[in-house]
Protein backbone atom coordinates (compact mmCIF):
# COMPACT_ATOMS: atom_id res chain seq x y z
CA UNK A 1 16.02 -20.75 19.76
CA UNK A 2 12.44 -19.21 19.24
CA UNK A 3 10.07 -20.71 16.88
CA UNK A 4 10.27 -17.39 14.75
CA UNK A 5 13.83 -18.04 13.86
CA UNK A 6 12.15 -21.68 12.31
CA UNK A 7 10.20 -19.86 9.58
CA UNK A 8 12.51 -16.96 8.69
CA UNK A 9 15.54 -19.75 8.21
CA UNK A 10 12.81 -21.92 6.53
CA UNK A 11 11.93 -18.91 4.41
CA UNK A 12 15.95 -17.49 3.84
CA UNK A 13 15.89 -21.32 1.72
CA UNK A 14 13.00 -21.29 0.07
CA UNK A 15 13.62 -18.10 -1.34
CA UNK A 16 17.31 -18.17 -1.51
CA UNK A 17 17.76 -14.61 -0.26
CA UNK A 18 17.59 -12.45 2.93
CA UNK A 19 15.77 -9.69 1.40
CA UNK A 20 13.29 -11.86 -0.14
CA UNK A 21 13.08 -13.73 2.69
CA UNK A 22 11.92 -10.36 4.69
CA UNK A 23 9.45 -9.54 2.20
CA UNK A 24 7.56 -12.48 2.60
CA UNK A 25 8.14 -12.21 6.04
CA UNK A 26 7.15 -8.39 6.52
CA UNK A 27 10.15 -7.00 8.15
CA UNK A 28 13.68 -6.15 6.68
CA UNK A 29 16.54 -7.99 5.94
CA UNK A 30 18.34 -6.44 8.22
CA UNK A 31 16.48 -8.20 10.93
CA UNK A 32 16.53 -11.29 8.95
CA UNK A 33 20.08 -11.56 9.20
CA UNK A 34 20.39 -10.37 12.55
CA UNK A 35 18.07 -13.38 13.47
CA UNK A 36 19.93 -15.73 11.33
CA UNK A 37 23.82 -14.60 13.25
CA UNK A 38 21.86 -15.37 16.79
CA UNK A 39 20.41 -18.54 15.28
CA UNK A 40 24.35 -19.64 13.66
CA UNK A 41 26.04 -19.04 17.34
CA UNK A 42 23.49 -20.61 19.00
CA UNK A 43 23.44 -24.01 16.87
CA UNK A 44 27.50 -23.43 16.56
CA UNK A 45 26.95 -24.04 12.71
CA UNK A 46 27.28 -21.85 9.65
CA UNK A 47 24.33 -22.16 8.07
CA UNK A 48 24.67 -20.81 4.50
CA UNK A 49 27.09 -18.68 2.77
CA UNK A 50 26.39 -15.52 1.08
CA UNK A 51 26.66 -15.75 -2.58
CA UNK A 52 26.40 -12.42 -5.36
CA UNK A 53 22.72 -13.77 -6.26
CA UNK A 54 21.44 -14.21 -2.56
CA UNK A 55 22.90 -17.13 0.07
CA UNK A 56 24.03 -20.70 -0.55
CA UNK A 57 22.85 -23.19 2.01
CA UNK A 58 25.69 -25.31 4.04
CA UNK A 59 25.27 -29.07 4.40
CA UNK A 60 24.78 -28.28 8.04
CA UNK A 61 22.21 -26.29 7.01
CA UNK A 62 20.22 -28.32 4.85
CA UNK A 63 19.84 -30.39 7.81
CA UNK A 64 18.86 -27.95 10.07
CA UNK A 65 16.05 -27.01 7.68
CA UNK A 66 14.68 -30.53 7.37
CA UNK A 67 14.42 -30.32 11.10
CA UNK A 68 12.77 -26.86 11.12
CA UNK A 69 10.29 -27.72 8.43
CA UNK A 70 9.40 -31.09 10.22
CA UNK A 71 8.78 -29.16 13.43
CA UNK A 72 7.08 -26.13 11.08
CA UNK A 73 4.34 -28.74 9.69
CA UNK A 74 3.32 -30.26 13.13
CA UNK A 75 2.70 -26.94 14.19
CA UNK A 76 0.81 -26.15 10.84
CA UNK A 77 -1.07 -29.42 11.19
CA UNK A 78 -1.62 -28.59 15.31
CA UNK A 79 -2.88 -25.31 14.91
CA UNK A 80 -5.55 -26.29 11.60
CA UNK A 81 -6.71 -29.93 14.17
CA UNK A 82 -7.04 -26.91 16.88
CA UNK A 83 -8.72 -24.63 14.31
CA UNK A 84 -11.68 -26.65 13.15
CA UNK A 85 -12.66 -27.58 16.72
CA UNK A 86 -12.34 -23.81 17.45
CA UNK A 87 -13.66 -22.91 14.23
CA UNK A 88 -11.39 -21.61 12.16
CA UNK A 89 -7.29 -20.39 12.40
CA UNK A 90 -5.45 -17.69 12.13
CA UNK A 91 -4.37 -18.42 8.43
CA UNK A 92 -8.13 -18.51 7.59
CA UNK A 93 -9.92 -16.05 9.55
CA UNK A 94 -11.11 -12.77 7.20
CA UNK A 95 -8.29 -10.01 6.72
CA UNK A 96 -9.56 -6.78 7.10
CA UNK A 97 -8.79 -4.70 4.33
CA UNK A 98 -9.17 -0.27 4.90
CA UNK A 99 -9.03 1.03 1.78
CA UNK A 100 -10.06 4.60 0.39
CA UNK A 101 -11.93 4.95 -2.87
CA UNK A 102 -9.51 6.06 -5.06
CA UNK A 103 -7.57 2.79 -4.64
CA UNK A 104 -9.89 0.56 -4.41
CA UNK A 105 -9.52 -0.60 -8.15
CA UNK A 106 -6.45 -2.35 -6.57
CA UNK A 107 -7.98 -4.11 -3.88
CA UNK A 108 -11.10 -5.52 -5.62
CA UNK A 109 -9.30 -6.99 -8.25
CA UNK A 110 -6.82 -8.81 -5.72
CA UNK A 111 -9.44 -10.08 -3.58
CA UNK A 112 -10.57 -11.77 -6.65
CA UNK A 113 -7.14 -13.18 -7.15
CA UNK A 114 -7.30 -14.33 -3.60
CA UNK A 115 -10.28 -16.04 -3.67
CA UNK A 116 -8.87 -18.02 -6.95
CA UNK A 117 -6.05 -19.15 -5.58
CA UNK A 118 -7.34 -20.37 -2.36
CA UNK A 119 -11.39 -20.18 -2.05
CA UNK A 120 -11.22 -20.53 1.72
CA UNK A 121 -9.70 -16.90 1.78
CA UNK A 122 -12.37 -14.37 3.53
CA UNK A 123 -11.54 -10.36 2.93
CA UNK A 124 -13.44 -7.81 4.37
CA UNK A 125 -12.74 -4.58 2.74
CA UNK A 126 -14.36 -1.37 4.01
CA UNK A 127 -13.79 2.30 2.26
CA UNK A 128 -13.41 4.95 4.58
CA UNK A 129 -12.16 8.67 3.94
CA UNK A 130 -8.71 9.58 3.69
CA UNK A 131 -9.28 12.01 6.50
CA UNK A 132 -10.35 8.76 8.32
CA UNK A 133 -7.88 6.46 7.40
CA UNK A 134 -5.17 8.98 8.47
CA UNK A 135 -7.05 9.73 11.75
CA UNK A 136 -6.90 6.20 12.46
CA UNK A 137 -2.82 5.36 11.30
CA UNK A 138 -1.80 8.40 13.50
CA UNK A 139 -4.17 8.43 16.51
CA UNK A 140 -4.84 4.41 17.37
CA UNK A 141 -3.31 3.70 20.50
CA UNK A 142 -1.80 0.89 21.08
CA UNK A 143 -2.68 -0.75 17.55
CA UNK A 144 -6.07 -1.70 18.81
CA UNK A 145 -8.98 -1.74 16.71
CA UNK A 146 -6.58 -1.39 13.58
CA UNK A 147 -6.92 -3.39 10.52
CA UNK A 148 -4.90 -6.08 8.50
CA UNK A 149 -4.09 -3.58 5.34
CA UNK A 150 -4.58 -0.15 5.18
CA UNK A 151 -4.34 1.45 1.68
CA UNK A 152 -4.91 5.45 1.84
CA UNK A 153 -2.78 8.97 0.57
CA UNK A 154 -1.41 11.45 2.26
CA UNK A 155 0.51 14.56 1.64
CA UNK A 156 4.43 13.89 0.68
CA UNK A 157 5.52 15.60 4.02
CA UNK A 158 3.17 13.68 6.42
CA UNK A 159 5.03 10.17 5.60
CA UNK A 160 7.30 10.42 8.41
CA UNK A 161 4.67 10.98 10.82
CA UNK A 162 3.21 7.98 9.93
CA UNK A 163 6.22 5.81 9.81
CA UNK A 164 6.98 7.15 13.33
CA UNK A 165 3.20 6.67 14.81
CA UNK A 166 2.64 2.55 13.07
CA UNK A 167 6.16 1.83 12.52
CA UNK A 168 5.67 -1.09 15.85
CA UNK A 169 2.83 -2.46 14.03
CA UNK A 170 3.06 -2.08 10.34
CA UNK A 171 5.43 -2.55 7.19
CA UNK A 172 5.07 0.18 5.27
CA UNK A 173 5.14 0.40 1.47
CA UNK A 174 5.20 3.62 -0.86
CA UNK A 175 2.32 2.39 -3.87
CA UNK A 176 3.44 5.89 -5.83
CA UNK A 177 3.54 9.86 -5.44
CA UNK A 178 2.12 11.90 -7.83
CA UNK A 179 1.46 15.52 -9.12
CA UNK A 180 -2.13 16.81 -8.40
CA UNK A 181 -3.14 18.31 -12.18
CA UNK A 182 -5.32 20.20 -13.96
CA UNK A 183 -7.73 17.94 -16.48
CA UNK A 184 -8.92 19.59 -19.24
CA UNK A 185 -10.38 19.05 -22.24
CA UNK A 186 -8.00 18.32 -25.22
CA UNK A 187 -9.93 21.11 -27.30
CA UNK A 188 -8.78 24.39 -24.73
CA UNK A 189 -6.29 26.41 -25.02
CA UNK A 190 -4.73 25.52 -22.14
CA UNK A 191 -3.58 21.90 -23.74
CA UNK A 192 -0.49 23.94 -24.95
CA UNK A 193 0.42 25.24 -21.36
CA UNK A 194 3.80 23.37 -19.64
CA UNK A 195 1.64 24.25 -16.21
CA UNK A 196 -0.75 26.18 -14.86
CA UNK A 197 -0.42 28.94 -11.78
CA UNK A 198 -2.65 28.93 -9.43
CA UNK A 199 -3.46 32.49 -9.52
CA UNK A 200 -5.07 31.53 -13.19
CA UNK A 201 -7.06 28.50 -11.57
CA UNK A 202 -8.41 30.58 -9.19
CA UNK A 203 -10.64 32.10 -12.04
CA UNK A 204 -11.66 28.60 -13.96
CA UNK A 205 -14.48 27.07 -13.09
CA UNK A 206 -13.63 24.04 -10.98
CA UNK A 207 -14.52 20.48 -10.42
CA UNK A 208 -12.70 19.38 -7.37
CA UNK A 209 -12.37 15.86 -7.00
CA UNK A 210 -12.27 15.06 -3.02
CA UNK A 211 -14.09 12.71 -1.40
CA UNK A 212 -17.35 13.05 0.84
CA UNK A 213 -16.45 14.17 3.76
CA UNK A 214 -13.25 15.89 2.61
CA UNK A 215 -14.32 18.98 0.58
CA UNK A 216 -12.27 22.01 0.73
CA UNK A 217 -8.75 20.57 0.90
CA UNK A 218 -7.41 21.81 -1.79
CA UNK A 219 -9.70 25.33 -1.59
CA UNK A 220 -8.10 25.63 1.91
CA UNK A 221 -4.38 25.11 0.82
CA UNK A 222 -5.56 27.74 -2.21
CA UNK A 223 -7.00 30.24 0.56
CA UNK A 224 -3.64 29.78 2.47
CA UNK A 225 -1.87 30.99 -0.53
CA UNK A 226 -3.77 33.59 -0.86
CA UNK A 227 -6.21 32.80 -3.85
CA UNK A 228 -10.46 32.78 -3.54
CA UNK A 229 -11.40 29.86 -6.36
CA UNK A 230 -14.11 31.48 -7.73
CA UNK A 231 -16.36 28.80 -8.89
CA UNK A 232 -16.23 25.14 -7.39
CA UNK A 233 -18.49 22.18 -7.40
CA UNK A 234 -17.21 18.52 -6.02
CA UNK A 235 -17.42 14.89 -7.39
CA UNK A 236 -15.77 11.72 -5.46
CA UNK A 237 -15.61 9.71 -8.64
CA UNK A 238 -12.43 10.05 -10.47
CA UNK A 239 -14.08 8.07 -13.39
CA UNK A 240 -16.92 10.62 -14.03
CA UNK A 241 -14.86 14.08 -13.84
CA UNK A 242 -13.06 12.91 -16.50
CA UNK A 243 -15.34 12.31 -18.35
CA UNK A 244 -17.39 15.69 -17.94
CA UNK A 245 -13.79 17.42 -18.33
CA UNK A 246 -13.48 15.84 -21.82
CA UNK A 247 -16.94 15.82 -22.81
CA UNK A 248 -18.36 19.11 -21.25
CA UNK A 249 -16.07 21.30 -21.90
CA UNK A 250 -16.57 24.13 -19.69
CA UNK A 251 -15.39 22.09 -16.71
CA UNK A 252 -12.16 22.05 -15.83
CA UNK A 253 -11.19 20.10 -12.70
CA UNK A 254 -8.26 19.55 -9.86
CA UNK A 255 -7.52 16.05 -9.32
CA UNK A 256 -5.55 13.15 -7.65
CA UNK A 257 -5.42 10.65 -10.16
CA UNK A 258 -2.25 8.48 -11.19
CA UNK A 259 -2.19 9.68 -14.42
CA UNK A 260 -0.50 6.90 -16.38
CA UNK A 261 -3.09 4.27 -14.46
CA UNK A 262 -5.99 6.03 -15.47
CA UNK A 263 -5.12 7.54 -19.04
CA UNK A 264 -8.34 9.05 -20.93
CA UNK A 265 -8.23 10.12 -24.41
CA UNK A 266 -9.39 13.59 -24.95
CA UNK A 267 -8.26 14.99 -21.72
CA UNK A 268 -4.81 16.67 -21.16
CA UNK A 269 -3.00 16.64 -17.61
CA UNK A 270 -1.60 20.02 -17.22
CA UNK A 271 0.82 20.33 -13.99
CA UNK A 272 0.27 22.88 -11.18
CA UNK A 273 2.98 25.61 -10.38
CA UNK A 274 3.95 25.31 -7.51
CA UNK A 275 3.19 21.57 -7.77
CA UNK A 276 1.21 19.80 -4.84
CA UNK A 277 2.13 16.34 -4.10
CA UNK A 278 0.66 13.58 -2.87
CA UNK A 279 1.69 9.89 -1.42
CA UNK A 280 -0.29 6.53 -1.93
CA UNK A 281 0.97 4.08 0.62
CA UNK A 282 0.14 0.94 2.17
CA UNK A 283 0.19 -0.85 5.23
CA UNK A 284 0.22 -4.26 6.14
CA UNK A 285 0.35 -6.21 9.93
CA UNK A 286 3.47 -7.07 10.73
CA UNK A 287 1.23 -9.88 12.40
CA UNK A 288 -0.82 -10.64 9.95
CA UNK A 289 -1.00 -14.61 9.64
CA UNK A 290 -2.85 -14.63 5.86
CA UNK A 291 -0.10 -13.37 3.74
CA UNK A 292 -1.65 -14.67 0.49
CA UNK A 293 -3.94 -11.16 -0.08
CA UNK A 294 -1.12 -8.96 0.93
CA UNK A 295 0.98 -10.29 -1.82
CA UNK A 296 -0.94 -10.57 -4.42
CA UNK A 297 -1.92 -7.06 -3.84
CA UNK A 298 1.25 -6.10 -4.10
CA UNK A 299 2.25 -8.00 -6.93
CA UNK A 300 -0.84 -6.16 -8.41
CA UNK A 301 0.18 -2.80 -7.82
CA UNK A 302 3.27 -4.13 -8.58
CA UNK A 303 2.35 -4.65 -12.36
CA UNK A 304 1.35 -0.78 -12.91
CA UNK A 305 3.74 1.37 -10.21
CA UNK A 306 7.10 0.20 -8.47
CA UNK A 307 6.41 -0.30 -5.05
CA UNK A 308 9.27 1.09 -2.09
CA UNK A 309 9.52 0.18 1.31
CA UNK A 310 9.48 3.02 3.61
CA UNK A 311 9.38 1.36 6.72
């Protein structure tokens, strides 16, 4: 038996269910199960049966779990006695959080959830790029140097890179995708328009929203099209182009924003033809010891966009 096969039995009760058992756990329940076969033919018990809501627990396996969670709590209680000689544990040691800016409004507001529920929880969030954060999911080797969470975007087709490059160290969760749009004021004309081509964005005068370091994303994938944008300036704050693209006026603006999380009277959302896409995902350590952040960040994301395991 390995001690692993203690807490995801432990967990299959507590939660009454293989899959939700795995999501707690960070895997899937696929491995779950596989686990829980192994640990069945090894103890030469059945431990629960399956049932059309999740699993029912055998007699033989009620006592089997108030073995496990015996042995589970003098391992708890050896590892915090270790801990505060050492300093702290791995339960309490700061979860590093990469996030970039335009998610952040998910991760500050969980972090104060964290803290709430259990003050000795220590985050330590840092915004980098998306260019960055990509860099780093795709070209780390060997995991090192990567953090806890990673929250970023990416184009739709560059998912199953990163699946196949973190896959060993990471669950993998798909926040949302959306359609990049043009924000405009409610007052133009183009309010009326189904979409917008890109040959006629090409003449508008543009406010690209990209962050620092980023510029010229979308002006690139326009060049590769074939269309010179005309007029461009930049702004990284999602917040404050739509503003100036309802209350300007003459600006009109390309942008990433999850429309129906960010809804602004006075602007319209006019769609792109052909669309661009683009993926929010997240990452979490299949290691990491602190799950309290990483659910309640979910759960928070949860509330506005249905979250999907990709990996």
């Amino acid at each position: 038996m390995r001690l692993e096969q203690f807490y995801e039995f432990c967990k299959v009760v507590e939660t009454g269910s293989l899959r939700k058992a795995s999501e707690k756990l960070y895997t899937t329940p696929q491995n779950v199960s596989k686990s829980m076969i192994q640990l069945e033919q090894e103890l030469g018990v059945v431990l629960y049966d399956r049932v059309p809501k999740g699993v029912a627990v055998t007699t033989e396996g009620k006592i089997v779990y108030d073995s496990m969670k015996r042995v589970i709590e003098e391992i708890d209680g050896m590892k915090a006695a270790l801990g505060a000689k050492s300093g702290g544990t791995d339960a309490s040691r700061p979860v590093m959080v990469y996030c970039c800016p335009a998610l952040s409004v998910f991760v500050n507001k969980s972090m104060v959830d964290a803290f709430v529920k259990d003050p000795k929880t220590q985050i330590k969030l840092s915004q980098k790029t998306r260019g960055d954060l990509n860099d780093i999911v795709k070209n780390s080797r060997d995991g090192v140097g990567l953090p806890d969470v990673i929250l970023s975007s990416d184009d739709e087709g560059e998912l199953a890179a990163i699946r196949k490059a973190r896959s060993r160290d990471y669950c993998g969760f798909l926040l949302y995708q959306d359609k990049v749009c043009l924000q405009v004021s409610e007052n133009s004309e183009l309010c009326e328009a189904e979409s917008v081509s890109w040959g006629d964005i090409a003449k508008l005068p543009l406010l690209i929203v990209e962050e620092p370091g980023e510029q010229g994303g979308i002006e690139q994938q326009f060049k590769e099209a074939g269309y010179e944008l005309q007029n461009v300036s930049y702004c990284a704050d999602v917040e404050l182009s739509s503003k100036m693209a309802r209350d300007a006026g003459v600006f009109t603006f390309v942008s990433y924003p999850s429309v129906t999380m960010r809804p602004l009277q006075g602007v319209c959302y006019i769609p792109l033809e052909p669309e661009i896409s683009l993926a929010a995902y997240m990452l979490v350590r299949k290691t990491l010891k602190n799950n309290l952040f990483a659910d309640i960040l979910q759960d928070e994301i949860g509330k506005k966009k249905a979250i999907e395991r990709f990996f």
